[in-house]
Protein backbone atom coordinates (compact mmCIF):
# COMPACT_ATOMS: atom_id res chain seq x y z
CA UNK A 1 21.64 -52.65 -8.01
CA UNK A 2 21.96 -50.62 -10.34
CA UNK A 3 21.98 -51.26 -14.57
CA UNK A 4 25.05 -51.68 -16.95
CA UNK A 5 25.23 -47.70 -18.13
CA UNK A 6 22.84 -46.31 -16.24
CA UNK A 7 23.66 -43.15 -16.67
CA UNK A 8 22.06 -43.59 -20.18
CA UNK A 9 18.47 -44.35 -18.98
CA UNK A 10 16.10 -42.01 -20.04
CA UNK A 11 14.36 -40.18 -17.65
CA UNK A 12 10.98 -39.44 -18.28
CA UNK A 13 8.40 -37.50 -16.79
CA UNK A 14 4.46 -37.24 -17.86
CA UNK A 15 1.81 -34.74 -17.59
CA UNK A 16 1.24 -34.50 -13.59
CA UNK A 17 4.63 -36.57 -12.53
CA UNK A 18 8.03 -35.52 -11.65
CA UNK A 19 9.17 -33.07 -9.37
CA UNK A 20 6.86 -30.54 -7.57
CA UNK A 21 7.65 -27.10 -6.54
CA UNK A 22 4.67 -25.14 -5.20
CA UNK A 23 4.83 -21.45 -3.89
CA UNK A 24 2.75 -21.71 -0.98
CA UNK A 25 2.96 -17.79 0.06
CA UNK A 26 -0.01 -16.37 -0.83
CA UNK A 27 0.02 -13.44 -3.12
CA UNK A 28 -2.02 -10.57 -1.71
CA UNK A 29 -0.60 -7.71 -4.16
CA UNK A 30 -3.68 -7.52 -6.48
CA UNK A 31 -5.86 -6.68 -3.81
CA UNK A 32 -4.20 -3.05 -3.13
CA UNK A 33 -3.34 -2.78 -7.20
CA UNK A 34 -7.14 -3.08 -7.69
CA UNK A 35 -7.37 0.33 -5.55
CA UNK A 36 -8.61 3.19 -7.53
CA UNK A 37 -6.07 5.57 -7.97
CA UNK A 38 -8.77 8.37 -7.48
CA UNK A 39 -9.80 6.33 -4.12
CA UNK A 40 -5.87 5.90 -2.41
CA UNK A 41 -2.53 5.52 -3.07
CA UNK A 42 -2.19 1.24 -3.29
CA UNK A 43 1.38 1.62 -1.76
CA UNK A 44 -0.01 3.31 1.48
CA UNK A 45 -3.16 1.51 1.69
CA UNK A 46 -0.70 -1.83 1.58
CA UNK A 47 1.30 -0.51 4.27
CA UNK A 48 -1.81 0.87 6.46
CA UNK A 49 -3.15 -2.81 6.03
CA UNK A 50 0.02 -3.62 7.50
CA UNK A 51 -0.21 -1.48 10.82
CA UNK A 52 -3.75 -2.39 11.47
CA UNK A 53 -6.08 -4.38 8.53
CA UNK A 54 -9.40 -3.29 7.49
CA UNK A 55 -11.32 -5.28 9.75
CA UNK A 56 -9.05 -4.49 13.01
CA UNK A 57 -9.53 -0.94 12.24
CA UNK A 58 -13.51 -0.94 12.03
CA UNK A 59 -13.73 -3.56 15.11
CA UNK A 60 -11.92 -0.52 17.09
CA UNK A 61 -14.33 2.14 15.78
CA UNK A 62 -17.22 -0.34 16.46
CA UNK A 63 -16.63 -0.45 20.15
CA UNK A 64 -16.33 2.87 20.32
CA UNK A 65 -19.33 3.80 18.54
CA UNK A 66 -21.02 1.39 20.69
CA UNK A 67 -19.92 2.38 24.12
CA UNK A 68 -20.80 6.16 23.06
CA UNK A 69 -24.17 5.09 21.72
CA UNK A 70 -25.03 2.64 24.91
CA UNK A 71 -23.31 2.86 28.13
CA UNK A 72 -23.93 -0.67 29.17
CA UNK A 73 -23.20 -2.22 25.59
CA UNK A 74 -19.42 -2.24 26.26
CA UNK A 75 -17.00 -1.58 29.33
CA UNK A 76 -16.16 2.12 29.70
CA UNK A 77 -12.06 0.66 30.17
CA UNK A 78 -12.53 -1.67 26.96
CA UNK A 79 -13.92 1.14 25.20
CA UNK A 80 -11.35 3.57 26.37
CA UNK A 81 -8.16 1.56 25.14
CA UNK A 82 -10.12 0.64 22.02
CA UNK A 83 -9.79 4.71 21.70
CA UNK A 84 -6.22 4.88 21.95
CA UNK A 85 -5.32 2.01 19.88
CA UNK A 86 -7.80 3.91 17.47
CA UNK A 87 -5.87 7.10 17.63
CA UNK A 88 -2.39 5.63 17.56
CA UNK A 89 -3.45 3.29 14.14
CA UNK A 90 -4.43 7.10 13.43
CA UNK A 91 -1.16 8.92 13.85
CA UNK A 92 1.04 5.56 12.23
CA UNK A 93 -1.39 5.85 8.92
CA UNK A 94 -0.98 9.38 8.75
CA UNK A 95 2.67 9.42 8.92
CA UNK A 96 2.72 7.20 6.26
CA UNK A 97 1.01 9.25 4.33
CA UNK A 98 2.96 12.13 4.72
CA UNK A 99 6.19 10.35 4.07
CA UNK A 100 4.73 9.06 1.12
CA UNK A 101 3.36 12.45 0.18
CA UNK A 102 7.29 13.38 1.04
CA UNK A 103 8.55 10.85 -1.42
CA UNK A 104 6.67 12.03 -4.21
CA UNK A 105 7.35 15.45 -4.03
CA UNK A 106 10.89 14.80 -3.79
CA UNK A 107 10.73 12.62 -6.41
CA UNK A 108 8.69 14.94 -8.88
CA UNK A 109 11.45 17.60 -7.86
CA UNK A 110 14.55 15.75 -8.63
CA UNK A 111 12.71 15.32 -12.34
CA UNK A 112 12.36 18.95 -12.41
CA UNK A 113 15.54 19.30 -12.08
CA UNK A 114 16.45 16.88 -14.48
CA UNK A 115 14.19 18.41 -17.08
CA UNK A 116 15.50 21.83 -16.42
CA UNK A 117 19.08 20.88 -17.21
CA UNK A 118 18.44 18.93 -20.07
CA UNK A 119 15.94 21.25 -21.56
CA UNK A 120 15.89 24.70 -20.18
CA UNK A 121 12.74 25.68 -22.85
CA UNK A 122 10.45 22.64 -21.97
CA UNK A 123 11.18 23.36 -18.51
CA UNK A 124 10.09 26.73 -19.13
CA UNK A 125 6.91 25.67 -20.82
CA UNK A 126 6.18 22.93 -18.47
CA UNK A 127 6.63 25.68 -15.50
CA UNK A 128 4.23 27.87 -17.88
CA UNK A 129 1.60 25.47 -17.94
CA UNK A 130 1.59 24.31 -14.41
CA UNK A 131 1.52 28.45 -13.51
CA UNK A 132 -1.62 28.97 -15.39
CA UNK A 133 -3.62 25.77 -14.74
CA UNK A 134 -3.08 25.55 -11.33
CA UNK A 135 -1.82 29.99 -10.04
CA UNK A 136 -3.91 31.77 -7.94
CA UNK A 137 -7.40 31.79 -9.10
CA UNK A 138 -10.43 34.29 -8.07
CA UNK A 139 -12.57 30.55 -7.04
């Protein structure tokens, strides 16, 4: 039953009480933003993960290595469709990198562009300095 003017009574909640909400997902994202920039690109190592993880990958080479190295340490058929899963992991991570390799240069073009018509003389420059760091070279 409930009390004359209940919608009056306080409601009070204490350290630890009350409503929970929990996010159960986990969170892998710092993992590939602790990457190195000078050791991958943390977008295409995320995605790689994605088409075969770390340990999948080096379980394939494993068995291949193995079966190579001793004939009777692995099946000759096992090691032979380890191979080709190897090789097709191969060709999926390598198109992503060239689409993302894609993606960047298109998107460091379209800001070229963007430079150029805003500023024809720092384009100029910018052009400049790109030409002589990085023109042909007698290395």
């Amino acid at each position: 039953m409930y009390p004359w003017l209940w919608f009056w009574a306080p409601r009070l909640h204490f350290p630890f009480s009350g409503d929970v909400a929990q996010d159960i997902e986990p969170n892998t994202k710092w993992f590939f933003d602790a990457i190195r920039p000078d050791a991958g690109v943390a977008s295409v190592e995320e995605r790689a993960f994605a088409v075969a993880s770390y340990g999948r990958q080096l379980g394939l080479i494993t068995e291949v290595l193995l079966s190579l190295a001793d004939q009777k340490a692995i099946d000759p058929e096992g090691a032979g469709r380890s191979l080709e899963r190897l090789k097709s992991i191969y060709r999926e991570i390598e198109d992503l990198k060239n689409e993302d390799l894609a993606i960047s240069a298109n998107a460091v073009s379209e800001e070229l562009e963007r430079l150029r018509k805003r500023s024809p003389a720092e384009f100029a420059r910018l052009i400049g300095r790109i030409a002589a760091d990085h023109g042909p070279s007698a290395d």
